[in-house]
Each structure stands twice: as C-alpha cells, then as structure tokens.
N, C-alpha and C. Protein backbone atom coordinates (compact mmCIF):
# COMPACT_ATOMS: atom_id res chain seq x y z
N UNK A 1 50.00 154.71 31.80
CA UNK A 1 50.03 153.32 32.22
C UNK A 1 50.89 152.54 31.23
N UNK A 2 51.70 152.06 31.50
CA UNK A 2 52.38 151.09 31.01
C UNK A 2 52.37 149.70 29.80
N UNK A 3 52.23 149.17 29.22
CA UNK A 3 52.01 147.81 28.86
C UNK A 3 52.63 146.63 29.51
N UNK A 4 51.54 145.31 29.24
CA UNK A 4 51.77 145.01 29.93
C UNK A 4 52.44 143.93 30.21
N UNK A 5 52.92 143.67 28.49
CA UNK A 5 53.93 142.62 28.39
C UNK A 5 53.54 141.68 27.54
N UNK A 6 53.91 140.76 27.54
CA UNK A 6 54.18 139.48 27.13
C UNK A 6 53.91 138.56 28.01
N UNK A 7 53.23 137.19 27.92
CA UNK A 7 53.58 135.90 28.06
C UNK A 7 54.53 135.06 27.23
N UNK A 8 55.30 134.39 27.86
CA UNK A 8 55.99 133.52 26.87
C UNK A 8 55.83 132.13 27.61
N UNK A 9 55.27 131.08 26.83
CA UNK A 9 54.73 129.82 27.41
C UNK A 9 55.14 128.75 26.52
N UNK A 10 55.95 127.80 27.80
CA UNK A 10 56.85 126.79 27.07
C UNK A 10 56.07 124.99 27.56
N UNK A 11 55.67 124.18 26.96
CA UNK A 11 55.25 123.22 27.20
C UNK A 11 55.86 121.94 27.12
N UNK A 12 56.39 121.48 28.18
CA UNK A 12 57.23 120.86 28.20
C UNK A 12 56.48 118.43 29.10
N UNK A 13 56.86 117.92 28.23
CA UNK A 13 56.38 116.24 28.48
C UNK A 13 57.60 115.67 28.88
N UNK A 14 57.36 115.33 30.54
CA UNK A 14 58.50 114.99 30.63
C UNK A 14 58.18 112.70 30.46
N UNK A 15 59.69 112.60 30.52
CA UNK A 15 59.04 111.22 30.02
C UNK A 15 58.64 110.22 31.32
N UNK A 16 58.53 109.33 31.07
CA UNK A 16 57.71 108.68 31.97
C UNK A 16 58.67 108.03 33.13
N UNK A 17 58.31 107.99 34.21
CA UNK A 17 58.68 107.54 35.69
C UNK A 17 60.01 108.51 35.62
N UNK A 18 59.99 110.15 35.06
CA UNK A 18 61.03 111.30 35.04
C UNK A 18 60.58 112.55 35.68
N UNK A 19 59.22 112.95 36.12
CA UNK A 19 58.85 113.74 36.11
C UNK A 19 58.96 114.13 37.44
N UNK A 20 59.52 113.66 38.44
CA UNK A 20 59.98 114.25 39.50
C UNK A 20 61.07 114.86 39.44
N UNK A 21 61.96 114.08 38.91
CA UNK A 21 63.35 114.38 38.35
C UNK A 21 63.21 115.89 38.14
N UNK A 22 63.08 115.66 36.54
CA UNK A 22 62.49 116.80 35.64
C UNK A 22 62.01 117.66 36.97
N UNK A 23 61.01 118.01 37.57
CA UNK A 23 60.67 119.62 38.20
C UNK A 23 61.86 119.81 39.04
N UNK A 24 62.43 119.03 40.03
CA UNK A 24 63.54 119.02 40.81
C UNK A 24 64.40 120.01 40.23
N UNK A 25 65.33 119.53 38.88
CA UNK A 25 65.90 120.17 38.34
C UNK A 25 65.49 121.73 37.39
N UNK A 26 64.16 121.48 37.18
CA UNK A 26 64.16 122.51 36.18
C UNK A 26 63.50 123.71 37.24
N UNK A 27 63.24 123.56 38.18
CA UNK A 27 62.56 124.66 39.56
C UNK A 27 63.57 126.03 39.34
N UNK A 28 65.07 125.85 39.35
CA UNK A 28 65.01 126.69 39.87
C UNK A 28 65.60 127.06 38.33
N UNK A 29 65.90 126.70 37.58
CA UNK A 29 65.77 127.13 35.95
C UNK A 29 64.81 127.95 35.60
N UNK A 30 63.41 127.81 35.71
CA UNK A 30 62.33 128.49 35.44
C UNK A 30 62.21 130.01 36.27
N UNK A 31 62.58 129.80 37.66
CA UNK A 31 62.85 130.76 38.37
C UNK A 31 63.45 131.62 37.91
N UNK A 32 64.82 131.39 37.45
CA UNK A 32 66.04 132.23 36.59
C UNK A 32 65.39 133.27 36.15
N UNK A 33 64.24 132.80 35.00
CA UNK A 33 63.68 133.94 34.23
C UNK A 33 63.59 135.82 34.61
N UNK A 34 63.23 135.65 36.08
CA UNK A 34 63.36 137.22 36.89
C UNK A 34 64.72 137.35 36.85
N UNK A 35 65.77 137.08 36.16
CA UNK A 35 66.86 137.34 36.56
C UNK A 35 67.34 137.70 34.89
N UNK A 36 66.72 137.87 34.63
CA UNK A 36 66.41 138.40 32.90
C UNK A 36 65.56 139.26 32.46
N UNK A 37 64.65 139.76 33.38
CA UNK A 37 63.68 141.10 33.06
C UNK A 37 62.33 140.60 33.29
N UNK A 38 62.07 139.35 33.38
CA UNK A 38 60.24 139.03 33.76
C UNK A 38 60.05 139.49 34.89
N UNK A 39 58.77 140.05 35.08
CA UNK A 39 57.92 140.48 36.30
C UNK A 39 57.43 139.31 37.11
N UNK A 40 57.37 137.76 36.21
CA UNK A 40 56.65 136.76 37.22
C UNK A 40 57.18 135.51 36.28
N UNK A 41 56.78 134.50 36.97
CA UNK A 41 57.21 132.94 36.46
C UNK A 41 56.05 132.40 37.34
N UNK A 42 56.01 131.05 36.35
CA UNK A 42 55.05 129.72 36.67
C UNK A 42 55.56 128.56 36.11
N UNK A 43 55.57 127.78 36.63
CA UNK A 43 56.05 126.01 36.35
C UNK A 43 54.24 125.58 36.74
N UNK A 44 53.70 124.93 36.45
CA UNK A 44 52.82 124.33 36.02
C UNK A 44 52.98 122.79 35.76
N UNK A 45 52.22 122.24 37.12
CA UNK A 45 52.52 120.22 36.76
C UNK A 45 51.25 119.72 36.88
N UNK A 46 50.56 119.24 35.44
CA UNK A 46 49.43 118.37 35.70
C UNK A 46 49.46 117.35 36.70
N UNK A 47 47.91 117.48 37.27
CA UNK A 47 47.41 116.51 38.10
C UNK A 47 47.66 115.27 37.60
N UNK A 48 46.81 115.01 36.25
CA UNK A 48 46.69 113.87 35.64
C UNK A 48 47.58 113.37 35.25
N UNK A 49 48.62 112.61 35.66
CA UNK A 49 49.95 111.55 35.00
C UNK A 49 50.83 112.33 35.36
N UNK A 50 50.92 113.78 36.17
CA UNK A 50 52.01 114.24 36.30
C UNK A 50 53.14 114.30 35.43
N UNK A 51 52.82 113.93 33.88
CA UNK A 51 53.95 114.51 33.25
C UNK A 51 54.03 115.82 32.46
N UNK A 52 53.49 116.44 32.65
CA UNK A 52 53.14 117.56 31.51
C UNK A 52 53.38 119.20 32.49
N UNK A 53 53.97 119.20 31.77
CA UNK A 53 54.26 120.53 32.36
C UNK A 53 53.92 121.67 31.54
N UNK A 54 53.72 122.73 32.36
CA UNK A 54 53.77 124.49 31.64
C UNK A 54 54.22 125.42 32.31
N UNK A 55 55.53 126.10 31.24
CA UNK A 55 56.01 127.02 31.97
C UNK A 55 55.75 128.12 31.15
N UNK A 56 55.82 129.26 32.43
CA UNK A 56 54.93 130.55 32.10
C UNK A 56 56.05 131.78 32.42
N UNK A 57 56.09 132.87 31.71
CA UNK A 57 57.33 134.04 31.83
C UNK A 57 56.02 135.27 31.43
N UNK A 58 56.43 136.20 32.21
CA UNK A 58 55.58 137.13 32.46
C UNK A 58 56.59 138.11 31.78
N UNK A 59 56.73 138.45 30.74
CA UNK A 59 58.34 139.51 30.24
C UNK A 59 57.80 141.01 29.62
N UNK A 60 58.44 141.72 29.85
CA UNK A 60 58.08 142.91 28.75
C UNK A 60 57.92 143.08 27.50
N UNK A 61 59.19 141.98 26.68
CA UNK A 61 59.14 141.57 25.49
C UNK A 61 59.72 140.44 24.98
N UNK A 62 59.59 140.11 23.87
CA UNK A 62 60.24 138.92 22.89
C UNK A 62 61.85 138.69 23.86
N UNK A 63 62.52 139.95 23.81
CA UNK A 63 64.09 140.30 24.07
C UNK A 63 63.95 139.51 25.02
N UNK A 64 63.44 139.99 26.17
CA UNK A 64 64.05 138.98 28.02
C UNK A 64 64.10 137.54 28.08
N UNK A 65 62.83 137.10 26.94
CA UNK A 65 62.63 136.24 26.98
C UNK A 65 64.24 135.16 26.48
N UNK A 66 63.95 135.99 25.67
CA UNK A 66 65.23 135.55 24.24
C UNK A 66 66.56 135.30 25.15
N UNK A 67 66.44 136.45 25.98
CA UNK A 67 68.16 136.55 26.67
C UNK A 67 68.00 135.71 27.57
N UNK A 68 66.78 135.40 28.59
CA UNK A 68 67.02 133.98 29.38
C UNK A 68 67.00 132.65 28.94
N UNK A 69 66.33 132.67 28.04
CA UNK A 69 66.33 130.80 26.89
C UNK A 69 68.07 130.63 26.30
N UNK A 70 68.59 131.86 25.65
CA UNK A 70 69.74 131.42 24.49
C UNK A 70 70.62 132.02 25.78
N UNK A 71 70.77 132.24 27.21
CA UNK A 71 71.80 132.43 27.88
C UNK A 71 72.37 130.97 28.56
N UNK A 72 73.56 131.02 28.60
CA UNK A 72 74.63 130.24 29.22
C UNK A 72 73.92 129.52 30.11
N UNK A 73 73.76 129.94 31.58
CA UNK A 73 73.06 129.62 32.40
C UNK A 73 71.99 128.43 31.91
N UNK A 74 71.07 128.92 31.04
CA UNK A 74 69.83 127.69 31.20
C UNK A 74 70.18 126.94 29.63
N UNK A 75 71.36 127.13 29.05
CA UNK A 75 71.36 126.31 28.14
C UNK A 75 71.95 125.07 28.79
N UNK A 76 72.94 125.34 30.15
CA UNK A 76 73.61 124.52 31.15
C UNK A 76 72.51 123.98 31.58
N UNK A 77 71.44 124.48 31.88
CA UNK A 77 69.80 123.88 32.70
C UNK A 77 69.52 122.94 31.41
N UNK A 78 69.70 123.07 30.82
CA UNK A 78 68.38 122.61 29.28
C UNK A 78 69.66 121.56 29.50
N UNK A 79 70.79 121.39 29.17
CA UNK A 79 71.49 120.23 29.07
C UNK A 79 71.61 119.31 30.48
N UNK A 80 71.04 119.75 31.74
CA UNK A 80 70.98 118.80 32.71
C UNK A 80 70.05 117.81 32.43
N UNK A 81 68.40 118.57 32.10
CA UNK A 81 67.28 117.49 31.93
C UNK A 81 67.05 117.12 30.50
N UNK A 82 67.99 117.09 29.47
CA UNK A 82 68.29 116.08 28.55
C UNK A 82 68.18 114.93 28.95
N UNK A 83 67.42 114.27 28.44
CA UNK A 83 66.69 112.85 28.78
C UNK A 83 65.67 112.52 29.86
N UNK A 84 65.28 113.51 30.17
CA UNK A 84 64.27 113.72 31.00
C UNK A 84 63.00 114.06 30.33
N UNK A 85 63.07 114.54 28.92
CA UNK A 85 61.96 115.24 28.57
C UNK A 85 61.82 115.16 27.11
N UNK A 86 60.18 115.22 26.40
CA UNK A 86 59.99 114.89 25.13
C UNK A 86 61.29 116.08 24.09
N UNK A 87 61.33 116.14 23.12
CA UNK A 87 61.70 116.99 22.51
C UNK A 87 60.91 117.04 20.97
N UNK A 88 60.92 118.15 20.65
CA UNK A 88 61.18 119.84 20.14
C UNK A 88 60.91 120.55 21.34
N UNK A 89 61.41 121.89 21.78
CA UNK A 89 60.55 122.45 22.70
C UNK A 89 60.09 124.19 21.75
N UNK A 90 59.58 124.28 21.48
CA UNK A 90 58.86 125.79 20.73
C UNK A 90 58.28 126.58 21.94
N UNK A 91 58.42 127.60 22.38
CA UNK A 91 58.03 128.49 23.19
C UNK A 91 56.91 129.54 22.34
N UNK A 92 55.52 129.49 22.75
CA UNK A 92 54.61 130.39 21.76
C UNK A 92 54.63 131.78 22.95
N UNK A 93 54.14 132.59 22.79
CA UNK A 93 54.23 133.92 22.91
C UNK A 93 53.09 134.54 22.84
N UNK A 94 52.55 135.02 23.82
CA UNK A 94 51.16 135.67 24.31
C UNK A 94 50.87 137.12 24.89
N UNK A 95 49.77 137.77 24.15
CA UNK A 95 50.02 139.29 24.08
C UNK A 95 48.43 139.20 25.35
N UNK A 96 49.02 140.10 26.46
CA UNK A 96 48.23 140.06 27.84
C UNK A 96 47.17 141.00 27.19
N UNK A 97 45.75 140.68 26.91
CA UNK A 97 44.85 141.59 26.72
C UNK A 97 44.49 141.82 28.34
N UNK A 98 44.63 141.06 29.89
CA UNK A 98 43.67 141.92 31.27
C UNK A 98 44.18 140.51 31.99
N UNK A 99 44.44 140.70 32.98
CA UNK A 99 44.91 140.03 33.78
C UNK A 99 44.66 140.87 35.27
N UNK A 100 44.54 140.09 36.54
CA UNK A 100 44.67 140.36 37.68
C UNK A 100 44.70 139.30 38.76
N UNK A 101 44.67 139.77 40.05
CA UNK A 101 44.59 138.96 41.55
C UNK A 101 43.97 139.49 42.26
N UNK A 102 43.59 138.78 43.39
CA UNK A 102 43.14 139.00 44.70
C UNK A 102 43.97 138.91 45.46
N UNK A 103 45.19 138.03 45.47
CA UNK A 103 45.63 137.95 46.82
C UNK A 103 46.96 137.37 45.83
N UNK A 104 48.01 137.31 46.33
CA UNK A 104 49.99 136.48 45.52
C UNK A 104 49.50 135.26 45.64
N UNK A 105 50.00 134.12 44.93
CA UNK A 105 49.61 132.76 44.36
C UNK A 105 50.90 132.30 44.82
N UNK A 106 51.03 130.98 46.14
CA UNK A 106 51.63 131.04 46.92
C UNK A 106 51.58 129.30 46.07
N UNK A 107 53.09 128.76 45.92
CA UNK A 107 52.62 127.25 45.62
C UNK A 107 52.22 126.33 47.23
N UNK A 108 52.08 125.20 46.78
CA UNK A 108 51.65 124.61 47.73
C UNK A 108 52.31 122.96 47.61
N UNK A 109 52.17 122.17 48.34
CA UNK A 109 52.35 120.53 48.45
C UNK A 109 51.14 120.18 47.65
N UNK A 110 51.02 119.05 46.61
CA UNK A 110 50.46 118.61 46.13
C UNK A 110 49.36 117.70 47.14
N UNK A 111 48.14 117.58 46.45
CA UNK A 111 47.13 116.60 47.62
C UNK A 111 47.20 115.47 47.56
C-alpha cells in the first residue's frame, strides 16, 4: 500500500467587499494544482463574512506542491488577485495519518 501523501494548506483573507472577485479568479488557479501531481484540491469559503478562505492540495510530497506554487502559471494567478487579498501567504503542510469517503464531494451553490 502506498502512502498517502501530504496535505498542503494555504489560508488565504481576502479583503473586504473582494471576495467574490478573489474566488472567481483564484477557482481555477487552485484547480491547476492536479496539473502538478496532486490527487485532489479544495478551495474552501467561510460562511461567516465570506472572506476567508482555505485552500487544500492533496500531493505526494513537499516537491508537487513546490512545482505548482513557484511555477509560471500561478505566479501569473498570484499576480492577478494582488489586491484582492491579505498578505504574507505561508502554506503549512500536513502529514495524512486516515482519511476517507462515502460518496465524491460534489460543490454546490451556496444557501
């Protein structure tokens, strides 16, 4: 059996009356990540004030991660929503002790 990877989880405040903006643009940025070696992605938008975001990379290791953040592509992404969003951004890094599903996690329209 395999291992099972990495999380790499980036938390991102976008600023205020931006945060539509901000997911608009960064959707399909976050997506990218499978296009660098992750098995899965998550964008994550609080209910509460809708500014707070969490994005989630499901990777094998440190590396995929590394090669989709410092690649061309989303440094071009990272310079669209410049001014859209708090800054430092630090990405922490999470070792999967058990994870599973019941059924694929399908997004949805907000209520």
């Amino acid at each position: 059996m395999s291992e099972p990877g990495i999380i790499a989880q980036l938390k991102w405040a976008a600023n205020p009356l931006r945060g539509d903006r901000f997911e608009e643009l960064w959707l399909p940025a976050a997506e990218a990540v499978l296009d660098y070696g992750a098995t899965g992605w998550a964008l994550l938008r609080a209910k509460d004030g809708l500014l707070d975001f969490t994005q989630m990379a499901f990777v094998p290791s440190q590396a995929e991660w590394d090669s989709y953040w410092y690649s061309e592509e989303i440094a071009d992404a990272r310079a669209n929503v410049s001014g859209l969003h708090h800054v430092p951004l630090l990405p922490t890094f999470h070792q999967i002790s058990g994870i599973g599903s019941l059924s694929p996690v399908h997004s949805s329209s907000p209520e």
